[in-house]
N, C-alpha and C. Protein backbone atom coordinates (compact mmCIF):
# COMPACT_ATOMS: atom_id res chain seq x y z
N UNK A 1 122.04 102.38 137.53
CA UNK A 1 121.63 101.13 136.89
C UNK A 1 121.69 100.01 137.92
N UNK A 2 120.28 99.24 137.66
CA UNK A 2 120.78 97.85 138.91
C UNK A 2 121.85 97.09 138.65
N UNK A 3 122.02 96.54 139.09
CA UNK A 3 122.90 94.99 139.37
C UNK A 3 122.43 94.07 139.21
N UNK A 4 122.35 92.69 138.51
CA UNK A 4 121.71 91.91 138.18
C UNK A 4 122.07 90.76 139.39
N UNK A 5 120.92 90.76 140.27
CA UNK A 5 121.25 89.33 141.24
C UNK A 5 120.20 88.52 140.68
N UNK A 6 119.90 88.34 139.61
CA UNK A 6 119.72 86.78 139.20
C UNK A 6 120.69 86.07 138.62
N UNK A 7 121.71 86.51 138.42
CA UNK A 7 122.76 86.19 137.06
C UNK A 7 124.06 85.44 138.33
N UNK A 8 124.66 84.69 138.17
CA UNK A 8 125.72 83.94 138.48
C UNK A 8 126.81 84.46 137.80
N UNK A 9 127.36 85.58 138.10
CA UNK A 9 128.42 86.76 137.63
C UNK A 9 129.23 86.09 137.44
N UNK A 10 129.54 85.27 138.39
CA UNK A 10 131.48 84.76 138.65
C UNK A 10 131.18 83.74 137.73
N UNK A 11 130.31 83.02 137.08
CA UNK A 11 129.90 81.64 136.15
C UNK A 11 130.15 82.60 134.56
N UNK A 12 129.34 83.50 134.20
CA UNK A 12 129.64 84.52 133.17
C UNK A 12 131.25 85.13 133.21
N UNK A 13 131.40 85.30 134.15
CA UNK A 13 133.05 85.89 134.05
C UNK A 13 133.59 84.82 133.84
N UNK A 14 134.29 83.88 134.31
CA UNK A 14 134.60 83.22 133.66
C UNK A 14 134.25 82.09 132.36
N UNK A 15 133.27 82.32 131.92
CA UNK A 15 132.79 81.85 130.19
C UNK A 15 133.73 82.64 129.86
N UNK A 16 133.33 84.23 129.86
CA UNK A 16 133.98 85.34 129.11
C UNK A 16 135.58 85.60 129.15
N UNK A 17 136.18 85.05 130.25
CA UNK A 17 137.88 85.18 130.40
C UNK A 17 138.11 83.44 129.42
N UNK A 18 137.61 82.54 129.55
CA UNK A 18 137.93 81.37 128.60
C UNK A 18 137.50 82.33 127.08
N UNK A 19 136.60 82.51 127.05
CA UNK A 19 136.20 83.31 125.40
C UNK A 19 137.78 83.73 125.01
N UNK A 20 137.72 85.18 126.01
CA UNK A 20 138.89 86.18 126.18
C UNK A 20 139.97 85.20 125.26
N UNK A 21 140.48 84.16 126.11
CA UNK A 21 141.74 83.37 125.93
C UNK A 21 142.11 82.90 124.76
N UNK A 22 140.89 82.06 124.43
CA UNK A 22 140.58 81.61 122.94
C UNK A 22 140.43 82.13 121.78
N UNK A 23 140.10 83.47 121.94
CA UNK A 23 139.93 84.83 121.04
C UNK A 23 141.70 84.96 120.60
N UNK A 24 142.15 85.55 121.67
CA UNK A 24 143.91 85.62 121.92
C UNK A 24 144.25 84.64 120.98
N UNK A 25 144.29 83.37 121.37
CA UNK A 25 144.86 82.74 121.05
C UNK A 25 144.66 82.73 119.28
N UNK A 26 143.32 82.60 118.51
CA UNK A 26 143.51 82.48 117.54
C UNK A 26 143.95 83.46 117.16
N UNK A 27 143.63 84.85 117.46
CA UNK A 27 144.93 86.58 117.01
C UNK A 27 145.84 85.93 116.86
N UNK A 28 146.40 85.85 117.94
CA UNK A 28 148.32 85.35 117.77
C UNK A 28 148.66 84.23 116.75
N UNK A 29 147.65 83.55 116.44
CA UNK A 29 147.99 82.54 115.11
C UNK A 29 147.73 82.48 113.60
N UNK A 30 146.83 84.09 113.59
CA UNK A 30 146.70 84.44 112.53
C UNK A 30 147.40 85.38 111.70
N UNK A 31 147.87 86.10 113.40
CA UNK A 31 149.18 87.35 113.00
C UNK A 31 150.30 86.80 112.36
N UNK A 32 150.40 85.25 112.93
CA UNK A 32 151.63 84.43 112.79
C UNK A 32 151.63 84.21 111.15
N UNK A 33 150.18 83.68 110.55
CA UNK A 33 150.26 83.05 109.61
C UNK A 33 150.13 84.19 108.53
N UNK A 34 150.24 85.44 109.21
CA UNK A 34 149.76 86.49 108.21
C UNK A 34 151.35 86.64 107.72
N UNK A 35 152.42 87.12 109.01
CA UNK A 35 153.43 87.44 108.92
C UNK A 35 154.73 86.09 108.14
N UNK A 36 154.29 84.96 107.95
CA UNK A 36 154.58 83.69 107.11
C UNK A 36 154.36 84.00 105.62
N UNK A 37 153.18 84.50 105.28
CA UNK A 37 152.34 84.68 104.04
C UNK A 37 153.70 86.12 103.25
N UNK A 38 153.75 86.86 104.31
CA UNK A 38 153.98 88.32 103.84
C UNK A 38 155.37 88.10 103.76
N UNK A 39 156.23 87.01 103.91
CA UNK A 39 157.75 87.06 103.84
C UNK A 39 158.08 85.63 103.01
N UNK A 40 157.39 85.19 102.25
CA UNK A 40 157.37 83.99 101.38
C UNK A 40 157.91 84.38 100.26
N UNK A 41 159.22 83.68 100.35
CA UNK A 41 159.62 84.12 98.77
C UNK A 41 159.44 83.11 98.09
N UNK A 42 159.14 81.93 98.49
CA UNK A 42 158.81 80.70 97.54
C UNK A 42 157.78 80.87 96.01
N UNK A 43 157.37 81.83 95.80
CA UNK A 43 156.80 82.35 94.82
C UNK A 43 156.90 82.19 93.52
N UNK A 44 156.24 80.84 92.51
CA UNK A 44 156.48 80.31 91.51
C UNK A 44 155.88 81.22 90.69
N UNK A 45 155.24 81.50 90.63
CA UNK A 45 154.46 82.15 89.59
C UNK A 45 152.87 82.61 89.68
N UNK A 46 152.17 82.96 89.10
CA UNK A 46 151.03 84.16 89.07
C UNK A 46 150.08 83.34 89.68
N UNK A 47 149.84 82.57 89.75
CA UNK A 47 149.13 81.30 90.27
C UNK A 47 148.94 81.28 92.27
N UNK A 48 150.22 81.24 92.58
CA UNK A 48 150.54 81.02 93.32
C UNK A 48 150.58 82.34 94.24
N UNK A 49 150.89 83.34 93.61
CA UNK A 49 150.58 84.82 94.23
C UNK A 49 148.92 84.76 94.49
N UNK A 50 148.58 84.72 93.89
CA UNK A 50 146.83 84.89 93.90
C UNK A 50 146.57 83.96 94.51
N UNK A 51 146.99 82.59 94.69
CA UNK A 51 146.40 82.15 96.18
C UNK A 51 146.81 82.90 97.23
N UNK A 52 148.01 83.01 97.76
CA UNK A 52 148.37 83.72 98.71
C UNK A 52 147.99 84.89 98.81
N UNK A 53 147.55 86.15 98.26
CA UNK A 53 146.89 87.13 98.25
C UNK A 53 145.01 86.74 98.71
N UNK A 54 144.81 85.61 98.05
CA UNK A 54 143.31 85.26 98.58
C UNK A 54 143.08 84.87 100.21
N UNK A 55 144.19 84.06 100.74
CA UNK A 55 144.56 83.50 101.68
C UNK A 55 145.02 84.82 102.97
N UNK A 56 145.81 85.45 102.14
CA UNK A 56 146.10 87.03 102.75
C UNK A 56 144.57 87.69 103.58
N UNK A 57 143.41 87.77 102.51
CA UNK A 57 142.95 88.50 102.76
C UNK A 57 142.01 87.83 103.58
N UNK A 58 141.31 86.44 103.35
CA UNK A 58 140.73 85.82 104.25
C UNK A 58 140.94 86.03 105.62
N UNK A 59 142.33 85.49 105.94
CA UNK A 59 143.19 85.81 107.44
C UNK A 59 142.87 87.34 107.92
N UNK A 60 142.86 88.22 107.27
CA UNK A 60 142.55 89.56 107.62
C UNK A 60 141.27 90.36 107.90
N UNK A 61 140.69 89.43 107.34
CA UNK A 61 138.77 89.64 107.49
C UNK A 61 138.66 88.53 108.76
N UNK A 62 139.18 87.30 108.68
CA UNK A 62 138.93 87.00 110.03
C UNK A 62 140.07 87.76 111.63
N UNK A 63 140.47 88.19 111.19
CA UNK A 63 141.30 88.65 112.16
C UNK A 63 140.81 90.04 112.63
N UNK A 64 139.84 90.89 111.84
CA UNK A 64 139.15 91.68 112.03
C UNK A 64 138.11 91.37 112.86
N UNK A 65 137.56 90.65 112.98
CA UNK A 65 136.06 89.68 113.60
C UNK A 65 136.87 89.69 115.21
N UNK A 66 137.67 88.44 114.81
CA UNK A 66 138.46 88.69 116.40
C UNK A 66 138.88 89.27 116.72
N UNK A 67 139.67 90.49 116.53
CA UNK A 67 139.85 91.21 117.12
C UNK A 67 138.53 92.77 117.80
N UNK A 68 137.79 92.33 117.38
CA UNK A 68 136.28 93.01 117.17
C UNK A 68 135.90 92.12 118.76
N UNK A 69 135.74 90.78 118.18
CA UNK A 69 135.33 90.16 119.14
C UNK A 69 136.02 90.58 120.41
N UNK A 70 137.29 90.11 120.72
CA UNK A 70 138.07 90.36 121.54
C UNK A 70 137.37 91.87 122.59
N UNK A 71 137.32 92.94 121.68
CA UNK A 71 136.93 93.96 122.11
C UNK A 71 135.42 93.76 123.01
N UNK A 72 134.98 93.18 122.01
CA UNK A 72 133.67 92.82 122.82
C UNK A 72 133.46 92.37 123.88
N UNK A 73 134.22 91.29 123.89
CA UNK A 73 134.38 90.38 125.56
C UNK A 73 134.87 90.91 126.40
N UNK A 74 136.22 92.09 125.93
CA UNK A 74 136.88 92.73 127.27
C UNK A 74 135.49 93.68 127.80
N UNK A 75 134.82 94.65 126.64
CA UNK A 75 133.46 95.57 126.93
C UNK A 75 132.38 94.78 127.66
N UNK A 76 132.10 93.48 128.05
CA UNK A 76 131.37 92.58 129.01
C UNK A 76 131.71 92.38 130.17
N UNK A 77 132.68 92.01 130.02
CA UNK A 77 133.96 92.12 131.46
C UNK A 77 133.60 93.16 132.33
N UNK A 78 134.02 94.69 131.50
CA UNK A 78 134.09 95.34 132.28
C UNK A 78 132.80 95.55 133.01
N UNK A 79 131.77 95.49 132.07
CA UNK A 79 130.51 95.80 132.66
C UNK A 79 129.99 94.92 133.90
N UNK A 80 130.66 93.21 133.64
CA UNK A 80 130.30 92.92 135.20
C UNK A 80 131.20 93.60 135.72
N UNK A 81 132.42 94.04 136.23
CA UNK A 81 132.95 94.59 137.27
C UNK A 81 132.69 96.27 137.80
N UNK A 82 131.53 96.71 136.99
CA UNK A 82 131.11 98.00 137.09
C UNK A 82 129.68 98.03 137.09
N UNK A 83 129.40 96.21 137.27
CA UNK A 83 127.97 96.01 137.82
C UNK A 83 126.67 96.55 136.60
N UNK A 84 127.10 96.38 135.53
CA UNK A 84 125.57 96.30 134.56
C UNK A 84 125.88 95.48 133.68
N UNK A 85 126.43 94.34 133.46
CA UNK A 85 126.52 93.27 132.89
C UNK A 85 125.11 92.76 132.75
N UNK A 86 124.34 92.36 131.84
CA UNK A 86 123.35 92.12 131.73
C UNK A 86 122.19 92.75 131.00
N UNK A 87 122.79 94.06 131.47
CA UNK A 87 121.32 95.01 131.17
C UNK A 87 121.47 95.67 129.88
N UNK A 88 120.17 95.51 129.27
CA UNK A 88 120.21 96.29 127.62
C UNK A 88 120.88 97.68 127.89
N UNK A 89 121.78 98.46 126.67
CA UNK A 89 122.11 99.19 126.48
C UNK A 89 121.60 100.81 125.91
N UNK A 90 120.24 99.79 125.72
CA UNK A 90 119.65 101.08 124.60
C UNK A 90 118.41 101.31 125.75
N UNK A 91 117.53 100.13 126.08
CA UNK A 91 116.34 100.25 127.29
C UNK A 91 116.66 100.01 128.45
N UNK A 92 118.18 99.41 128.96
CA UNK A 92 117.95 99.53 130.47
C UNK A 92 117.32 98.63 130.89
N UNK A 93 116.39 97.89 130.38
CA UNK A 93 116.32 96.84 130.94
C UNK A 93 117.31 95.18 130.56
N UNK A 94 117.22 94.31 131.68
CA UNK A 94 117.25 93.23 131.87
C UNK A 94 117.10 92.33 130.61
N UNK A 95 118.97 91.76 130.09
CA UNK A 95 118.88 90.78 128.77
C UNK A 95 118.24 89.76 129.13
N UNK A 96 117.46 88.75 128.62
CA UNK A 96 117.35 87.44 129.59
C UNK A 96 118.07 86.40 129.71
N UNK A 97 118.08 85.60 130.70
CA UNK A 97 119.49 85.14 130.79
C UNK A 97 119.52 84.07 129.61
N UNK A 98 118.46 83.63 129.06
CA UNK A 98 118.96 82.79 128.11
C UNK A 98 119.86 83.09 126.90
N UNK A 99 119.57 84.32 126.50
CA UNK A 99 120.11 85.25 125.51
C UNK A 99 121.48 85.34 125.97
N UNK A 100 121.44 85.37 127.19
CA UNK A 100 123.35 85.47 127.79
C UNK A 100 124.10 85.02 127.58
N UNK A 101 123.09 83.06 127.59
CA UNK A 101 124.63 82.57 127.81
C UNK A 101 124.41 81.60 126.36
N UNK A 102 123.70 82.35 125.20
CA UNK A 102 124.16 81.71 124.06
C UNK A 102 125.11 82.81 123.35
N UNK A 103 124.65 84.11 124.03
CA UNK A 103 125.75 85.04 123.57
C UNK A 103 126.14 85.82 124.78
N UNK A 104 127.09 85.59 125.71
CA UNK A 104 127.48 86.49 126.72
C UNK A 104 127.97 88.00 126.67
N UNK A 105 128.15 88.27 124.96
CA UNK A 105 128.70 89.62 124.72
C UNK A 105 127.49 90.48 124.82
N UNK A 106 126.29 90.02 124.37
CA UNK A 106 125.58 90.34 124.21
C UNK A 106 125.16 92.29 125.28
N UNK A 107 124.78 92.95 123.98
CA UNK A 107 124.70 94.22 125.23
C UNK A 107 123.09 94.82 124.50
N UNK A 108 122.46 93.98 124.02
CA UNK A 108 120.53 94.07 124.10
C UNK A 108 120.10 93.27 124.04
N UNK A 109 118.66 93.69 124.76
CA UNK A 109 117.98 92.88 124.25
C UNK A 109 117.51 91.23 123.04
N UNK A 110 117.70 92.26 121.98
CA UNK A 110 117.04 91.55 121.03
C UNK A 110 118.42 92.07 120.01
């Protein structure tokens, strides 16, 4: 597979290690607020369970995404450092760069 020398690698790598960071960071604050939720004994009544169970599950559907995401950005990463960062997955060819850098995870085309 080529190597993409139109692309400003080291400009994409680091988008994607800030992504990386920011990804992290909201994990670790959702784990936080998950593990807050799950040891609350303040628990008045039926009301109040069912928010927190709604709230539960929100946090967990987004924490799924990021951590999804997460995966994604490290799977970009690697591909610039193994030199096909860029290139569709399914045709082999060349994402364009505009497509890149509104989505840098990006691994097609279209």
């Amino acid at each position: 597979m080529k190597m993409r020398d139109d692309l400003d690698l080291n400009e994409f790598e680091k988008i994607l290690k800030e992504k990386l960071a920011h990804i992290e960071s909201n994990i670790e604050q959702l784990r936080s607020e998950l593990e807050s939720v799950g040891s609350d004994d303040g628990i008045n009544d039926m009301e109040d369970l069912a928010s927190l169970q709604s709230l539960s599950s929100k946090d967990n559907t987004i924490l799924d995404q990021q951590e999804n995401e997460r995966k994604e950005t490290l799977h970009a990463l690697a591909k610039i450092k193994n030199g096909s960062y860029g290139m569709c997955e399914e045709s082999a060819k060349p994402i364009p760069e505009e497509r890149l850098r509104v989505n840098p995870i990006a691994r097609t085309k279209v």
